[in-house]
C-alpha atoms as a PDB file:
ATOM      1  CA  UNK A   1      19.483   2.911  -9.041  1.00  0.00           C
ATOM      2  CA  UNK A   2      18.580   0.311  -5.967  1.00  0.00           C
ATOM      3  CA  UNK A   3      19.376   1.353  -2.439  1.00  0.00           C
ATOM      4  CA  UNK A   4      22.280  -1.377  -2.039  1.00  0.00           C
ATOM      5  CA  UNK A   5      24.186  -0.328  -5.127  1.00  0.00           C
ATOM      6  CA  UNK A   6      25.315   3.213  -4.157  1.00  0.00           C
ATOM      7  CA  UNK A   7      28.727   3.611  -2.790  1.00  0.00           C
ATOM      8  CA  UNK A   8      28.823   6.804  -1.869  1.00  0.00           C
ATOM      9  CA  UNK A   9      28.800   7.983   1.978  1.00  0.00           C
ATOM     10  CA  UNK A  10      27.914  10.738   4.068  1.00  0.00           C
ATOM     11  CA  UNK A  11      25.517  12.277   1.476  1.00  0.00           C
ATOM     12  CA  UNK A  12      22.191  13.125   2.636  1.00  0.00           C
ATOM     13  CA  UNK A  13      19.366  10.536   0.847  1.00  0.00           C
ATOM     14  CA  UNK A  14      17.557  13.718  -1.586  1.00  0.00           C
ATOM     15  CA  UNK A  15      21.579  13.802  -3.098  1.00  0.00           C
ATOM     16  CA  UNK A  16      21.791  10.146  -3.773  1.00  0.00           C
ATOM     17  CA  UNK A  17      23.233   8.679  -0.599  1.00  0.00           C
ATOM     18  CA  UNK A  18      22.002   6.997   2.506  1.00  0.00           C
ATOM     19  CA  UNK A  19      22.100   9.635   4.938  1.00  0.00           C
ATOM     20  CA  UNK A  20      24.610  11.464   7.054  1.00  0.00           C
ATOM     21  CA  UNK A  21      24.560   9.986  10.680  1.00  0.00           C
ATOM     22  CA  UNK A  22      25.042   6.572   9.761  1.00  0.00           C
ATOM     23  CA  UNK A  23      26.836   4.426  12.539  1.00  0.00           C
ATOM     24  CA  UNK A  24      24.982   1.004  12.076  1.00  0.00           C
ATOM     25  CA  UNK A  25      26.315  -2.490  10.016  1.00  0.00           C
ATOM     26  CA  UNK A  26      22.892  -3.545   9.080  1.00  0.00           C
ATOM     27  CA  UNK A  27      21.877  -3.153   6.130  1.00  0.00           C
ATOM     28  CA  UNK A  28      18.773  -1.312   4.819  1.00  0.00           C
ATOM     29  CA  UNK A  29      15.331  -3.261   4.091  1.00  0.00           C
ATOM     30  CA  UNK A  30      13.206  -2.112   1.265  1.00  0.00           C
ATOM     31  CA  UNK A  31       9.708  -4.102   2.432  1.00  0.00           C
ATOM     32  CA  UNK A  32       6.694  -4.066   0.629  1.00  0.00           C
ATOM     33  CA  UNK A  33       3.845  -1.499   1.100  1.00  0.00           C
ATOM     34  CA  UNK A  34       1.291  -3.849   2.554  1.00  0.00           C
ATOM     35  CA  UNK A  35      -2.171  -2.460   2.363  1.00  0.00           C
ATOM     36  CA  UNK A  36      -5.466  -4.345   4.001  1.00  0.00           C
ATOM     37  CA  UNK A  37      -8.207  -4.493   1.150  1.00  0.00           C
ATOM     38  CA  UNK A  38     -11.503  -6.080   0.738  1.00  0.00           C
ATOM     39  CA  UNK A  39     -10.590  -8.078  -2.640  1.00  0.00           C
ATOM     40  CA  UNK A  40     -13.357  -9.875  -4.815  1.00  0.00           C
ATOM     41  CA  UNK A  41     -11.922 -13.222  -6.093  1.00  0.00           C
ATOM     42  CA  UNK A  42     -12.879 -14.847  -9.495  1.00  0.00           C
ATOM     43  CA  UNK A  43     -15.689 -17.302  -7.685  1.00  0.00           C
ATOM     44  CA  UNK A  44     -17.538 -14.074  -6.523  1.00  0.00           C
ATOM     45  CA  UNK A  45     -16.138 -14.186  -2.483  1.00  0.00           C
ATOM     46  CA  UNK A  46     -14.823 -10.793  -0.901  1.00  0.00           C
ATOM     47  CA  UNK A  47     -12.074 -11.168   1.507  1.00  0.00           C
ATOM     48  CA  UNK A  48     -10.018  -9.063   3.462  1.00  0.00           C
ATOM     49  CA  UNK A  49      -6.723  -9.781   2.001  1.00  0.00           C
ATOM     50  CA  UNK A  50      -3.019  -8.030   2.644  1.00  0.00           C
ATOM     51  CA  UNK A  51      -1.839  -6.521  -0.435  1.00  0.00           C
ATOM     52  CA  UNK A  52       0.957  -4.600  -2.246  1.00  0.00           C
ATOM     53  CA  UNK A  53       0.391  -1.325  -2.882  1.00  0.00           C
ATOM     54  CA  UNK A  54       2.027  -2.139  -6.647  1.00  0.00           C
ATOM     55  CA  UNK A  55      -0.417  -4.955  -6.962  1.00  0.00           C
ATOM     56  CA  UNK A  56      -3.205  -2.548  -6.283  1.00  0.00           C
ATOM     57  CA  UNK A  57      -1.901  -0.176  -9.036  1.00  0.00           C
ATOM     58  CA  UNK A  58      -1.091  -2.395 -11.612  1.00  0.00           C
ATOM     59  CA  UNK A  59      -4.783  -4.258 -11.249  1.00  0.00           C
ATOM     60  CA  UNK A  60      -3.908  -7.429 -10.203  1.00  0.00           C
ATOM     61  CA  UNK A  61      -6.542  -6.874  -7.317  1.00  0.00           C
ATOM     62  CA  UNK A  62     -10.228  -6.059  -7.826  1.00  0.00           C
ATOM     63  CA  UNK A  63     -11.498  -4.082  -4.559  1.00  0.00           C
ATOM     64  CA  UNK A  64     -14.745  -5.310  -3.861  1.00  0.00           C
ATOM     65  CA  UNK A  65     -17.354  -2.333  -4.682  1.00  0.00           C
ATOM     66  CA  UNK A  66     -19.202  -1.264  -1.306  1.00  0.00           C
ATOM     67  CA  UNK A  67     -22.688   0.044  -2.075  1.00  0.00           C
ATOM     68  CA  UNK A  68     -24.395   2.910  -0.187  1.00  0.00           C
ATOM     69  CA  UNK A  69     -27.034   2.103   1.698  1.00  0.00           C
ATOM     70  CA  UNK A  70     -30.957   2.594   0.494  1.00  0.00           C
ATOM     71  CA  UNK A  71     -32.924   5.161   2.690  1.00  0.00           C
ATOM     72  CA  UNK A  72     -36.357   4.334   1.833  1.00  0.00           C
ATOM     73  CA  UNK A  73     -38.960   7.446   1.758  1.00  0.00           C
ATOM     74  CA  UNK A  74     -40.152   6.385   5.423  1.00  0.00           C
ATOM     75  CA  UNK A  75     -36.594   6.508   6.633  1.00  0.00           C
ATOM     76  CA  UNK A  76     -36.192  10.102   5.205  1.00  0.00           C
ATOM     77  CA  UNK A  77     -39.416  11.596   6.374  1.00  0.00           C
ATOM     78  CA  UNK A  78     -38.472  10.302  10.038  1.00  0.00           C
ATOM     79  CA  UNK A  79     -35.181  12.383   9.803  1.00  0.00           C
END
């Protein structure tokens, strides 16, 4: 069922209209769930790239893997 396709009115959104108060002509926009992600592309470069959340489920994406940094045993005897 797509947003644009139901015809009934006055029906809150959980029971399969658009909501009660509705006074405006415009119709609704279903836009994309952008996400900002640190992507690694197939030449080995990692970007910061804008991304739908979809995209990132489905695998189309490969986040970039960010590694912990070392402590070397100097580092922890100073803390």
């Amino acid at each position: 069922m797509v947003g644009h396709s139901i015809s009934r009115r006055g029906l809150a959104k959980k029971t399969g209209g658009i909501g009660k108060k509705i006074t405006g002509i415009t119709r609704r926009r279903f836009l994309p769930n952008i996400q900002r992600v640190k992507a690694r592309f197939p030449n080995g470069t990692v970007r910061r790239v804008k991304v739908c959340a979809s995209c990132i489920q489905a695998g189309k994406v490969t986040k970039a893997v960010s590694f912990a940094r070392k402590v070397t045993p100097a580092q922890k005897a100073a803390v």
